[in-house]
C-alpha atoms as a PDB file:
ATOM      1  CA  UNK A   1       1.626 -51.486 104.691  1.00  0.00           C
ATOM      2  CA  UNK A   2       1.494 -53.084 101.355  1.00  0.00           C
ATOM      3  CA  UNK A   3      -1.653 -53.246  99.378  1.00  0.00           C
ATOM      4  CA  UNK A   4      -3.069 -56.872  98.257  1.00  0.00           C
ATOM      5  CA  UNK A   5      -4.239 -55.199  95.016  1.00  0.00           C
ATOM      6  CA  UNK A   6      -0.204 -54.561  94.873  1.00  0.00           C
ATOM      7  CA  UNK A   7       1.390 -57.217  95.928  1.00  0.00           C
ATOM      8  CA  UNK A   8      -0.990 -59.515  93.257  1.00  0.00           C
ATOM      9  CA  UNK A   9       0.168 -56.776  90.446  1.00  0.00           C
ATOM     10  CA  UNK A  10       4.400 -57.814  91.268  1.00  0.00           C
ATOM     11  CA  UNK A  11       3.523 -61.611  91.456  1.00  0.00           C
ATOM     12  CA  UNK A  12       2.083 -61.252  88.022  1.00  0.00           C
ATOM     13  CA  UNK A  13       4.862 -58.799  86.888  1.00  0.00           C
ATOM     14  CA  UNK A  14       7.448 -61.326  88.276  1.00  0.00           C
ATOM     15  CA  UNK A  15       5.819 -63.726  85.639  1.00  0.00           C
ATOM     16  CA  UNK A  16       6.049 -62.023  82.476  1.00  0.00           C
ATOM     17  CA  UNK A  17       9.612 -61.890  80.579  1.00  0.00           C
ATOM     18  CA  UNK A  18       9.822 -59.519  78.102  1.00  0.00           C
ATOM     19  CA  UNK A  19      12.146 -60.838  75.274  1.00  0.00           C
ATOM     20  CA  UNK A  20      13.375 -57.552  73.732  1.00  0.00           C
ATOM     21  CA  UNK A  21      14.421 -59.946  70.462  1.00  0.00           C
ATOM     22  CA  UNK A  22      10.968 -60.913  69.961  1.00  0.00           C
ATOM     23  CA  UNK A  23       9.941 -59.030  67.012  1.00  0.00           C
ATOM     24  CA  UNK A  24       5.654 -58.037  66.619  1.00  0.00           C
ATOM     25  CA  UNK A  25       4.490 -58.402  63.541  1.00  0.00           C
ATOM     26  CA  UNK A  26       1.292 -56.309  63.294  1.00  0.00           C
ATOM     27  CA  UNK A  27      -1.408 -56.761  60.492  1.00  0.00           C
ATOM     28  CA  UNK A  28      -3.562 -54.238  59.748  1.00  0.00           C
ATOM     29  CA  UNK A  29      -6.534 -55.310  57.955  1.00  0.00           C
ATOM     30  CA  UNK A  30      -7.716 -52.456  55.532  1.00  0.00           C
ATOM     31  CA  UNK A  31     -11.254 -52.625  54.118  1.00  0.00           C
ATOM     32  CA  UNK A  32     -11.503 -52.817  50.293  1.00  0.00           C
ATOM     33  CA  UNK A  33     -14.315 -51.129  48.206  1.00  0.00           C
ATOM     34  CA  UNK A  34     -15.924 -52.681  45.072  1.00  0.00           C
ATOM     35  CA  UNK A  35     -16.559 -49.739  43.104  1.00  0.00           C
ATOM     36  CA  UNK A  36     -18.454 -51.588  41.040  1.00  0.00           C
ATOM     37  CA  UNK A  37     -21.577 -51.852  44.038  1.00  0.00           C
ATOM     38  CA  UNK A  38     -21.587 -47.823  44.386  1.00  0.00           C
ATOM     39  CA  UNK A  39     -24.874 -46.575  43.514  1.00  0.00           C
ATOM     40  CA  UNK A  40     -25.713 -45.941  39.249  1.00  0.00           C
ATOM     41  CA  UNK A  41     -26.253 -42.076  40.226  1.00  0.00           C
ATOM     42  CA  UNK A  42     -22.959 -41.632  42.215  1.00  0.00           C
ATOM     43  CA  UNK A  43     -20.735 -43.114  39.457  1.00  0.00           C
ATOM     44  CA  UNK A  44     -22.793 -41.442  37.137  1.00  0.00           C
ATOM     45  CA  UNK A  45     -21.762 -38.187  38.867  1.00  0.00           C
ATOM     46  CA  UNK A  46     -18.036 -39.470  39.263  1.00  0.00           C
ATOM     47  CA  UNK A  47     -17.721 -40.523  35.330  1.00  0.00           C
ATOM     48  CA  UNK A  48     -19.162 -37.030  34.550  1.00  0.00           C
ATOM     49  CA  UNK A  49     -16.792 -35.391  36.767  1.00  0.00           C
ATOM     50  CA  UNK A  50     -14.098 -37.007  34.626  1.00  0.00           C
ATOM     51  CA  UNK A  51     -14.871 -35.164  31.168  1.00  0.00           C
ATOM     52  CA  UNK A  52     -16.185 -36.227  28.165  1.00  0.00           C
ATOM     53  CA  UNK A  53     -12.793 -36.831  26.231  1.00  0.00           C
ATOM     54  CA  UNK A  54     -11.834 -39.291  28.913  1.00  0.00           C
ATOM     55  CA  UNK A  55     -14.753 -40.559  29.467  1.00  0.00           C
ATOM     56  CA  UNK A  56     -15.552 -41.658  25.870  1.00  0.00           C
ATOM     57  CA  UNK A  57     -12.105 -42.531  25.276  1.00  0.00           C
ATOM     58  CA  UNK A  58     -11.159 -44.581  28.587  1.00  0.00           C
ATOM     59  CA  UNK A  59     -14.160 -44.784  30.971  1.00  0.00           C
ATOM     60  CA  UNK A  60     -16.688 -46.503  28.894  1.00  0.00           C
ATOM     61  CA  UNK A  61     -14.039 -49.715  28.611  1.00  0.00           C
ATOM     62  CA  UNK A  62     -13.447 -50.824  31.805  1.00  0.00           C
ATOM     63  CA  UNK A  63     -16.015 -52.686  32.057  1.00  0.00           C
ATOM     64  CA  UNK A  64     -19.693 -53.059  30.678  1.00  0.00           C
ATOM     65  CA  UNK A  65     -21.208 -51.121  34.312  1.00  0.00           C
ATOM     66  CA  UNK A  66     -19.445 -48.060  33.056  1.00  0.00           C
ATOM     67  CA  UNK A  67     -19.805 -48.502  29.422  1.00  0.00           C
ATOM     68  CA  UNK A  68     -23.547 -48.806  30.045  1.00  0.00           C
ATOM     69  CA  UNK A  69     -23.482 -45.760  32.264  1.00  0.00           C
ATOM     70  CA  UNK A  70     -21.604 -43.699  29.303  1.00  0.00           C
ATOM     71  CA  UNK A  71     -24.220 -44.536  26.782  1.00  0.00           C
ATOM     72  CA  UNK A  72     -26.887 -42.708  29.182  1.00  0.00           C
ATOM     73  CA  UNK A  73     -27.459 -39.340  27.047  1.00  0.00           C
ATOM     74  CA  UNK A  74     -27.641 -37.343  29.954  1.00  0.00           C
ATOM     75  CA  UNK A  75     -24.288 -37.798  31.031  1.00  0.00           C
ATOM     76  CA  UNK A  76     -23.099 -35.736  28.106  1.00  0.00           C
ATOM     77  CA  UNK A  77     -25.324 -32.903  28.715  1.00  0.00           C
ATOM     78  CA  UNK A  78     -22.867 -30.581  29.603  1.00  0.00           C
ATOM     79  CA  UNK A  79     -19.324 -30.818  27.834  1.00  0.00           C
ATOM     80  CA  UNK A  80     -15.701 -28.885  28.126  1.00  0.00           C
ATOM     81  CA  UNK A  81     -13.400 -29.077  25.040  1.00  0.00           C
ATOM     82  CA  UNK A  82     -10.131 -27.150  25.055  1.00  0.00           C
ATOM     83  CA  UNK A  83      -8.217 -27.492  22.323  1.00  0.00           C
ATOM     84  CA  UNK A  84      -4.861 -26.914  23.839  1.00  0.00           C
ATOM     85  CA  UNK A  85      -4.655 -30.016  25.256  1.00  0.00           C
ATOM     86  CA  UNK A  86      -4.026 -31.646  22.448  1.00  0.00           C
ATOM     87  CA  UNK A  87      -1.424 -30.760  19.636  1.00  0.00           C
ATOM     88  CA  UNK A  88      -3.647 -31.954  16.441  1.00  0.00           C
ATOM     89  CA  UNK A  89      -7.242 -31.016  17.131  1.00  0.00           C
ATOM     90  CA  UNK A  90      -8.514 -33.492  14.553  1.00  0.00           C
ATOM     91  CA  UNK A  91      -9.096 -36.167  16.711  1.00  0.00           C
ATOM     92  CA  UNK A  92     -10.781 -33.954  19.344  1.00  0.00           C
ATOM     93  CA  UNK A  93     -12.826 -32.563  17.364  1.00  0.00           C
ATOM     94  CA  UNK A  94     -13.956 -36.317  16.241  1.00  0.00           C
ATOM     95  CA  UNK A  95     -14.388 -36.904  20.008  1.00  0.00           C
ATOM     96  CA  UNK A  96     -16.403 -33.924  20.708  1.00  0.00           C
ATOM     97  CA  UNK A  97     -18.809 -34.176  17.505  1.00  0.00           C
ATOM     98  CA  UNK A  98     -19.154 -37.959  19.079  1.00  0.00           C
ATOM     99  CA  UNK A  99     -20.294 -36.669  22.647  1.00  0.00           C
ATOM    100  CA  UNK A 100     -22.661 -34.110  20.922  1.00  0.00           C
ATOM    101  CA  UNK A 101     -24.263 -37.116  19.498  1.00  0.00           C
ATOM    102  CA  UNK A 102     -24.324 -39.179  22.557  1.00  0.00           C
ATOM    103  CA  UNK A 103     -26.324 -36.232  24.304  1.00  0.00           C
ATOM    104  CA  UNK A 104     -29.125 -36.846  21.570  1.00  0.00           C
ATOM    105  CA  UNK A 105     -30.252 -33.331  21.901  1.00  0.00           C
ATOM    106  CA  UNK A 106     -30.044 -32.943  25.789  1.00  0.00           C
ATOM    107  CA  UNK A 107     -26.764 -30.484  25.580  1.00  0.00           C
ATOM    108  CA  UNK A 108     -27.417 -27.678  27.846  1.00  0.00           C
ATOM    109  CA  UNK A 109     -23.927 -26.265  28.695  1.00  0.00           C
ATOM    110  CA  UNK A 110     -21.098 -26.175  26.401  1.00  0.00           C
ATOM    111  CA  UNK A 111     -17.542 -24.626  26.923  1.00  0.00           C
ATOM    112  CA  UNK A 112     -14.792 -24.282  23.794  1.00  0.00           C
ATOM    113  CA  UNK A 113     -11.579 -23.582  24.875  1.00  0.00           C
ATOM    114  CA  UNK A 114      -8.850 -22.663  22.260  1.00  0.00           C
ATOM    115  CA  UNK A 115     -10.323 -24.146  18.937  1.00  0.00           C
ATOM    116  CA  UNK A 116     -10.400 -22.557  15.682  1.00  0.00           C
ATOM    117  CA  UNK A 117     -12.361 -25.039  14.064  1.00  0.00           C
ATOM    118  CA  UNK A 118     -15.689 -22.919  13.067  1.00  0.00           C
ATOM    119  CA  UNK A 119     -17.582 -26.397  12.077  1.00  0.00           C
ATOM    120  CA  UNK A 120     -18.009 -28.043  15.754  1.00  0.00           C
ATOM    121  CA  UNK A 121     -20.468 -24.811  16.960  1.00  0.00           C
ATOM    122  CA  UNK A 122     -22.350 -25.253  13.852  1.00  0.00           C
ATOM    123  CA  UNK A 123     -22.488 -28.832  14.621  1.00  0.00           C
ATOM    124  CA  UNK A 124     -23.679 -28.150  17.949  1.00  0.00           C
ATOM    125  CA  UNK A 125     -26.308 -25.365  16.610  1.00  0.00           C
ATOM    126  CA  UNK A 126     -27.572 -28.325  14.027  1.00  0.00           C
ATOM    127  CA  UNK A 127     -28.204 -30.933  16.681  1.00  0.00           C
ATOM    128  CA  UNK A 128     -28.582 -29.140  20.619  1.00  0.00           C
ATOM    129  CA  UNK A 129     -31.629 -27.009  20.405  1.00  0.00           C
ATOM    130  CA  UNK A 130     -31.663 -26.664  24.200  1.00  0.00           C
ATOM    131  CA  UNK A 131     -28.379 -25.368  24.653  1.00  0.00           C
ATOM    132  CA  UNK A 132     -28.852 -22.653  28.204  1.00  0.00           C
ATOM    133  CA  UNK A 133     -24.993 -21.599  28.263  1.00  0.00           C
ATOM    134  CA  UNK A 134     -21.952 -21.090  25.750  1.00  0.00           C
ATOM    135  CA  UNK A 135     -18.393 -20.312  26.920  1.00  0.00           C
ATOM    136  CA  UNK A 136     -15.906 -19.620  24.156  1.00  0.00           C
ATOM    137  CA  UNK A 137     -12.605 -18.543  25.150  1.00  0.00           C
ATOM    138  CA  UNK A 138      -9.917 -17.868  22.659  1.00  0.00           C
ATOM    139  CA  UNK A 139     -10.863 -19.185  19.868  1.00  0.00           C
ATOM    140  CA  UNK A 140      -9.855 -18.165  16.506  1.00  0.00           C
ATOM    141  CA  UNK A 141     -11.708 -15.282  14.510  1.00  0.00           C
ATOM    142  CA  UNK A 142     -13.461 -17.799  12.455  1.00  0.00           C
ATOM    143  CA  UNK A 143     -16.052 -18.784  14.694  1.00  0.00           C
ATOM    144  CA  UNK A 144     -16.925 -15.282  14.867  1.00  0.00           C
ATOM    145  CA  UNK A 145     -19.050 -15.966  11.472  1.00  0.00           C
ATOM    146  CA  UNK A 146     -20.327 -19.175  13.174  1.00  0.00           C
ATOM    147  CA  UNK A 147     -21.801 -17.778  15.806  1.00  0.00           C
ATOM    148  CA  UNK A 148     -23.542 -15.048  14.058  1.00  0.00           C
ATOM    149  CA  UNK A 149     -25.402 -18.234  12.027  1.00  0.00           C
ATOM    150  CA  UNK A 150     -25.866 -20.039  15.380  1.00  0.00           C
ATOM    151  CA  UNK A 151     -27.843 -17.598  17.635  1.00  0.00           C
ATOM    152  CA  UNK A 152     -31.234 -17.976  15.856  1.00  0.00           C
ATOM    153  CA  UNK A 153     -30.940 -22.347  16.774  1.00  0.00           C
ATOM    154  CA  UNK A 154     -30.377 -20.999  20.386  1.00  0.00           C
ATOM    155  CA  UNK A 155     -33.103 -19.713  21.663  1.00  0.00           C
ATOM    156  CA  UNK A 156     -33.155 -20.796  24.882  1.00  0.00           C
ATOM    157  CA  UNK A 157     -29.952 -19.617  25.660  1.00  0.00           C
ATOM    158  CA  UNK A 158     -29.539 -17.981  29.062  1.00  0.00           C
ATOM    159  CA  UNK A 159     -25.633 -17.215  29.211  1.00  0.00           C
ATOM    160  CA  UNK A 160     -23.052 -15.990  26.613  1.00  0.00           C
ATOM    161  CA  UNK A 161     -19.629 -15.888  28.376  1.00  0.00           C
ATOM    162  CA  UNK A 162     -16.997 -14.867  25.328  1.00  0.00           C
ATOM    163  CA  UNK A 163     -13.282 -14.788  26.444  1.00  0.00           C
ATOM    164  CA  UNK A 164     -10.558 -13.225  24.217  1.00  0.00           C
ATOM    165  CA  UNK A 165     -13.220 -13.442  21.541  1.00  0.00           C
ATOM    166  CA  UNK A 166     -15.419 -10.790  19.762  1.00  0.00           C
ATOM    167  CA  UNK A 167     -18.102  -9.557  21.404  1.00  0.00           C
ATOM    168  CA  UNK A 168     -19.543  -7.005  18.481  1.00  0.00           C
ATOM    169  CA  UNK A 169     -22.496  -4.901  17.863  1.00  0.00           C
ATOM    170  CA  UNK A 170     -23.575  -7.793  15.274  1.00  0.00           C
ATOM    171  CA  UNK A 171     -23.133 -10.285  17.422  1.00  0.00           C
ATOM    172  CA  UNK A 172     -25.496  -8.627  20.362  1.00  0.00           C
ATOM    173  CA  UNK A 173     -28.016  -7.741  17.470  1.00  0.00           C
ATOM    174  CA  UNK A 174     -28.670 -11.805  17.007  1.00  0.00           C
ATOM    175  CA  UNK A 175     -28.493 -12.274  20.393  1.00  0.00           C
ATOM    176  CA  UNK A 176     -31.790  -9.414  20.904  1.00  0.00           C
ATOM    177  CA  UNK A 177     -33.488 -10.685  17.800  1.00  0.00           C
ATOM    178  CA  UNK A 178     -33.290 -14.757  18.689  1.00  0.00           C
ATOM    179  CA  UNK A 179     -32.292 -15.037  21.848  1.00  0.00           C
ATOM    180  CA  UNK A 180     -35.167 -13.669  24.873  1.00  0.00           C
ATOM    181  CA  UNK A 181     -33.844 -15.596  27.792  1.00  0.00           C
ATOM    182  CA  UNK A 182     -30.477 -14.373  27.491  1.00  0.00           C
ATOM    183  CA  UNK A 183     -30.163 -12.851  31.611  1.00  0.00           C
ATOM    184  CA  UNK A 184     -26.183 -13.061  31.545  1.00  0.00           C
ATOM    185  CA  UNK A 185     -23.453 -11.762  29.104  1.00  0.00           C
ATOM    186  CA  UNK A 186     -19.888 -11.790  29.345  1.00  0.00           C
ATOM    187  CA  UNK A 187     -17.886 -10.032  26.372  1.00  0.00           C
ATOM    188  CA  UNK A 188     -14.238  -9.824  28.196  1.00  0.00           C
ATOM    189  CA  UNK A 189     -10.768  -8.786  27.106  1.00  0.00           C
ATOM    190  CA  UNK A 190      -7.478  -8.416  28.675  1.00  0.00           C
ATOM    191  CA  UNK A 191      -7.287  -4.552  28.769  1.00  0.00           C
ATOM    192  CA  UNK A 192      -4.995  -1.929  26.831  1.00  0.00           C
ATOM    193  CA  UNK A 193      -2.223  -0.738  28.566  1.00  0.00           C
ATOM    194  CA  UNK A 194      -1.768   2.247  26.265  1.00  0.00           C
ATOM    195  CA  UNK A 195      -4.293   4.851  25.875  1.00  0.00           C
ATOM    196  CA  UNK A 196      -5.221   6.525  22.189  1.00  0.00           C
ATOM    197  CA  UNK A 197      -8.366   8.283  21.635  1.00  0.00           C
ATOM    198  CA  UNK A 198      -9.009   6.976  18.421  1.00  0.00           C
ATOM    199  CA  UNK A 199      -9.653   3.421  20.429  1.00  0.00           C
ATOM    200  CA  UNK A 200     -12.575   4.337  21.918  1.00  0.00           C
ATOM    201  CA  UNK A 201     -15.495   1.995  20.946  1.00  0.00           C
ATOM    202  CA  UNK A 202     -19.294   2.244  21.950  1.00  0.00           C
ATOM    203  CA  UNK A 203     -20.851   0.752  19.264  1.00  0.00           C
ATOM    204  CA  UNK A 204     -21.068  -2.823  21.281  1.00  0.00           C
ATOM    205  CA  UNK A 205     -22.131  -0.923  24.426  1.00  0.00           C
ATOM    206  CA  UNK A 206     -25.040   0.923  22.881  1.00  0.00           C
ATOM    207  CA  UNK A 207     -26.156  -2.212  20.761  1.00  0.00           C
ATOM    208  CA  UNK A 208     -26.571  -3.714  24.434  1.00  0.00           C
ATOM    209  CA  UNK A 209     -28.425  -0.715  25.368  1.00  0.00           C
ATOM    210  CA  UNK A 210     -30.891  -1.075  22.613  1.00  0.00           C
ATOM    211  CA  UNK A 211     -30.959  -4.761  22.274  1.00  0.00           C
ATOM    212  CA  UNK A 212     -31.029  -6.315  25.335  1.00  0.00           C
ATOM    213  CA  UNK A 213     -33.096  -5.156  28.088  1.00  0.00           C
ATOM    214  CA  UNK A 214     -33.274  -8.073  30.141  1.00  0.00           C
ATOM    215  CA  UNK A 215     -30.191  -8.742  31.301  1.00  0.00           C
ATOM    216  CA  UNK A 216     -29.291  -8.355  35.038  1.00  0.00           C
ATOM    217  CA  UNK A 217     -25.394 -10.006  34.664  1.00  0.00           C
ATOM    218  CA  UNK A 218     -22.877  -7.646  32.283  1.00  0.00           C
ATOM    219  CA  UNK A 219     -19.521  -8.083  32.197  1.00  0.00           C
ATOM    220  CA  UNK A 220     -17.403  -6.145  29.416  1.00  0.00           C
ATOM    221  CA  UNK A 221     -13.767  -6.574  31.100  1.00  0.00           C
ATOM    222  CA  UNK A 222     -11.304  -4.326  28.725  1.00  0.00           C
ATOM    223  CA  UNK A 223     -13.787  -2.625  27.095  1.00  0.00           C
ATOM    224  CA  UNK A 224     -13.012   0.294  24.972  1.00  0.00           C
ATOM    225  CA  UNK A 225     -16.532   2.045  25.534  1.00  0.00           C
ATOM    226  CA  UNK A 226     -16.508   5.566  26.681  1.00  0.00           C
ATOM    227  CA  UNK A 227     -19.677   7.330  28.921  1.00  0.00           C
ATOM    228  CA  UNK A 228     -21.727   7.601  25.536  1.00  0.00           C
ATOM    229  CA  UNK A 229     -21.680   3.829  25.576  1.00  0.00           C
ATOM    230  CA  UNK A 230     -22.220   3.458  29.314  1.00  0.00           C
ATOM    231  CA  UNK A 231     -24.642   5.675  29.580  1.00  0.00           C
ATOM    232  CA  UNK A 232     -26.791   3.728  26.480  1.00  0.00           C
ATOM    233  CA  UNK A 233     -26.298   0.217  28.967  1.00  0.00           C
ATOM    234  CA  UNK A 234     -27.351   2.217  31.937  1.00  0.00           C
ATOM    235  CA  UNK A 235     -30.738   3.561  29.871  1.00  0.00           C
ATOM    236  CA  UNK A 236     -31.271   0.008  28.463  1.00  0.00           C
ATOM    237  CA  UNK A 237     -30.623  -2.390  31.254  1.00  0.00           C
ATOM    238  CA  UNK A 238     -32.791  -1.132  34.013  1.00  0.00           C
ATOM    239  CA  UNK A 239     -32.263  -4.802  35.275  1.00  0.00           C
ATOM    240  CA  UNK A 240     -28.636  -5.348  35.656  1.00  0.00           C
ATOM    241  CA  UNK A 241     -27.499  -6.534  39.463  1.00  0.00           C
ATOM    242  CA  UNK A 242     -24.355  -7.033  38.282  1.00  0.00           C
ATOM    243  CA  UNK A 243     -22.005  -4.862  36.264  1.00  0.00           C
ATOM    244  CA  UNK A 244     -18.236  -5.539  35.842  1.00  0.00           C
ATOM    245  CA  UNK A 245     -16.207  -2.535  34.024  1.00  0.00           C
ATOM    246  CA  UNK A 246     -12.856  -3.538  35.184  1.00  0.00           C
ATOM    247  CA  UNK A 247     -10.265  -2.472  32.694  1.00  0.00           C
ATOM    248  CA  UNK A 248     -12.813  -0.442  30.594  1.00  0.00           C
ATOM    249  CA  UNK A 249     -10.158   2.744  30.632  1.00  0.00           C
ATOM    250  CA  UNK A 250     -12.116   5.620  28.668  1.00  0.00           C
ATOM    251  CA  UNK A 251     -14.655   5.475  30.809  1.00  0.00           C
ATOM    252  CA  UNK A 252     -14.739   8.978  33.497  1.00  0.00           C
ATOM    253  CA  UNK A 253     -16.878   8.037  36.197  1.00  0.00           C
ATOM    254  CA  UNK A 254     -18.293  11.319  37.635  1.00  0.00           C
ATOM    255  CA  UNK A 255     -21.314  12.842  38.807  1.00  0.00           C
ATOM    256  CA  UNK A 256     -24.445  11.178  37.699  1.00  0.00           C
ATOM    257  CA  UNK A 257     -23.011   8.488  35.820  1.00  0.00           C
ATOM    258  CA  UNK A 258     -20.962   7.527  39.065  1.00  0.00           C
ATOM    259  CA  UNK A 259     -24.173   7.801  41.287  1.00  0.00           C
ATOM    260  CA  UNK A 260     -26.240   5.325  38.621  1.00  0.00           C
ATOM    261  CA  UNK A 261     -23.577   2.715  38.482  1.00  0.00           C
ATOM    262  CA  UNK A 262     -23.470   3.274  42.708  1.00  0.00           C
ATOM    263  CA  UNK A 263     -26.955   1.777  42.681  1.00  0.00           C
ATOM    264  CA  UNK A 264     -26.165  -1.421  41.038  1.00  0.00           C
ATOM    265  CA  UNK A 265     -26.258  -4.099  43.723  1.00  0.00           C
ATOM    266  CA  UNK A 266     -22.668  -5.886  42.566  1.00  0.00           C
ATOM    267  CA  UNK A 267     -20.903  -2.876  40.731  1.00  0.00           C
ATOM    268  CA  UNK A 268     -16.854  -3.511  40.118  1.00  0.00           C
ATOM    269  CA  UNK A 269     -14.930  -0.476  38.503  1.00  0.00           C
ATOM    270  CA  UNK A 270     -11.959   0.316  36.319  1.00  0.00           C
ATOM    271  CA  UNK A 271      -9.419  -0.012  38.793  1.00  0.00           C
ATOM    272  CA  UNK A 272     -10.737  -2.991  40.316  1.00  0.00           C
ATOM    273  CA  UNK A 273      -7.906  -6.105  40.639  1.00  0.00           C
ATOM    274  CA  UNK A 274      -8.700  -8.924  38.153  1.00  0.00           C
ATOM    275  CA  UNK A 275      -7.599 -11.479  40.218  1.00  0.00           C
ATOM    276  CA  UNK A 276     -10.152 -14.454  39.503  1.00  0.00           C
ATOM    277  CA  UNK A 277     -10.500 -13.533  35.819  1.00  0.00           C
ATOM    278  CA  UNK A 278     -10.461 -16.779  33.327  1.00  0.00           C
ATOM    279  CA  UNK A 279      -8.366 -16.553  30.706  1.00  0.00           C
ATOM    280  CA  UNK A 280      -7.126 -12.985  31.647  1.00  0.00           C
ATOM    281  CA  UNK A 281      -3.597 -12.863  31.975  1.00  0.00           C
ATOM    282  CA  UNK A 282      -2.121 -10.216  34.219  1.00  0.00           C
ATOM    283  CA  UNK A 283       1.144  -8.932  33.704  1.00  0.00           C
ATOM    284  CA  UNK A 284       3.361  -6.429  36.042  1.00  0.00           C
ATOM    285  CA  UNK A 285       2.421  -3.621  33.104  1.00  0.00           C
ATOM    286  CA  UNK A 286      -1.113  -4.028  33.490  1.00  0.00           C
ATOM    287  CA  UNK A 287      -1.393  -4.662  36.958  1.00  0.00           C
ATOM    288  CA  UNK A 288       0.541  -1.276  37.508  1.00  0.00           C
ATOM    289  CA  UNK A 289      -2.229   0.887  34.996  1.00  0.00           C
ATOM    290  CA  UNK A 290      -4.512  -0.607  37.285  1.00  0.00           C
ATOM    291  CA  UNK A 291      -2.870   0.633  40.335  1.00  0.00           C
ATOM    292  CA  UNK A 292      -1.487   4.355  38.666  1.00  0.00           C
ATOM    293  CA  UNK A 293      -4.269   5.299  35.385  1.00  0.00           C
ATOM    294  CA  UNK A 294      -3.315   8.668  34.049  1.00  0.00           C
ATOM    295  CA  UNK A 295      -6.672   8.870  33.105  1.00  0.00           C
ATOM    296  CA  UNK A 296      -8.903  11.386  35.176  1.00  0.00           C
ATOM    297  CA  UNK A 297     -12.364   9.695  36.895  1.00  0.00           C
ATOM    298  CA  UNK A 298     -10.960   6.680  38.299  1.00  0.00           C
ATOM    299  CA  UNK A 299     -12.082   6.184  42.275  1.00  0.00           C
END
């Protein structure tokens, strides 16, 4: 026995004629944004996630919201520049001494990639008093002079990260005598492959020793320091929760020496991969000394 809820569901089946010709033509209504009604501290945060070359360059003339947001100093308080973007640095460097400008003394964080001009950190030293970090990666040997000139206009710096740059006994000397917040220091170097004992370096190492007791970050990738200069950093930096002495090769970590750097909360060691290291370039050669050292002490 049929169903009345059935037999009512074929009458109205019997009534509808699907016409496998008709063709459906489905809109789909997608919801626009006005970027323009976004918040002033979101698209503050999105311009500044754009960098400062594009920013002052591009940004600033779409229209007068963002151009008015781009003259707001803060926005340039912490700049990138890398040099290898472009193939004639002039007009970078015109675009960088511009944002230094726009930050009107508010520059806390500044990274130089690849320049060799030695005028721009001067012209940052001259005009950003509270400058907290410096990165300078590859840059020429020029700025080497700069920066021994600069140190005393940065006080307040907390963070030296040098890439493929010199990190020298001078160099840590200004840091001790003009900079007293400094808590984090990064002297790196892609390491030797080759071993000679007339390589070995500590004068860097014990010049950290002696002039900079507070730090509790040290990294000194590829260093050519030997246990005399480790043992100087151990003595000097009672602070340190981090030490990184990957690639540091004439170093024999044994005994009491081992035991000390043991006790160091984040401790990486010779052998260690270097996997995550900026501007570090590993190579099979290097990433097999790594693996095999000849040298005696590695564990």
């Amino acid at each position: 026995m049929m169903s009345s809820t059935s037999k009512s569901n074929q009458e109205i089946a019997k009534k509808i004629k699907l016409n496998p010709n008709t063709k459906h033509q489905w809109k789909v209504e997608q919801q626009t944004r006005n970027w323009l009604e976004l918040p002033s501290n979101i698209m503050t945060d999105i311009l500044f996630r754009i960098g400062a070359k594009d920013m002052l360059q591009n940004a600033q003339k779409v229209c007068t919201t963002w151009r008015k947001i781009c003259k707001d100093p803060s926005i340039c308080r912490v700049l990138h520049v890398d040099g290898s973007t472009q193939s004639y640095q002039e007009p970078l460097s015109m675009t960088f001494k511009h944002a230094v400008d726009k930050s009107q003394g508010q520059l806390i964080d500044l990274t130089m990639v690849n320049f060799d001009d030695d005028r721009l950190l001067t012209y940052v030293a001259d005009r950003s008093s509270q400058l907290r970090r410096l990165e300078v990666a590859c840059c020429d040997g020029q700025l080497y002079i700069s920066m021994l000139k600069c140190f005393k206009k940065f006080s307040l710096l907390g963070e030296l990260s040098l890439h493929s740059t010199v990190l020298s006994g001078r160099i840590v000397e200004k840091l001790g005598r003009y900079c007293p917040l400094l808590k984090i220091l990064k002297g790196n170097e892609r390491p030797d492959t080759y071993w000679h004992e007339d390589w070995v370096e500590d004068e860097t190492a014990v010049a950290i020793g002696d002039e900079l007791p507070g730090l509790t970050h040290l990294e000194l990738i590829g260093n050519n320091m030997s246990n005399y200069g480790l043992k100087a950093i151990l003595d000097g930096c009672s602070h340190l929760e981090l030490l990184d002495l990957r690639g540091c090769f004439y170093i024999e970590l044994k005994g009491a020496i081992r035991k000390r750097c043991k006790k160091i909360k984040c401790f990486k060691m010779p052998r260690d991969s270097l996997e995550g290291c900026p501007y570090i370039f590993e190579d099979s050669a290097t990433e097999r000394w790594l693996q095999k050292s000849i040298f005696r002490g590695f564990y």
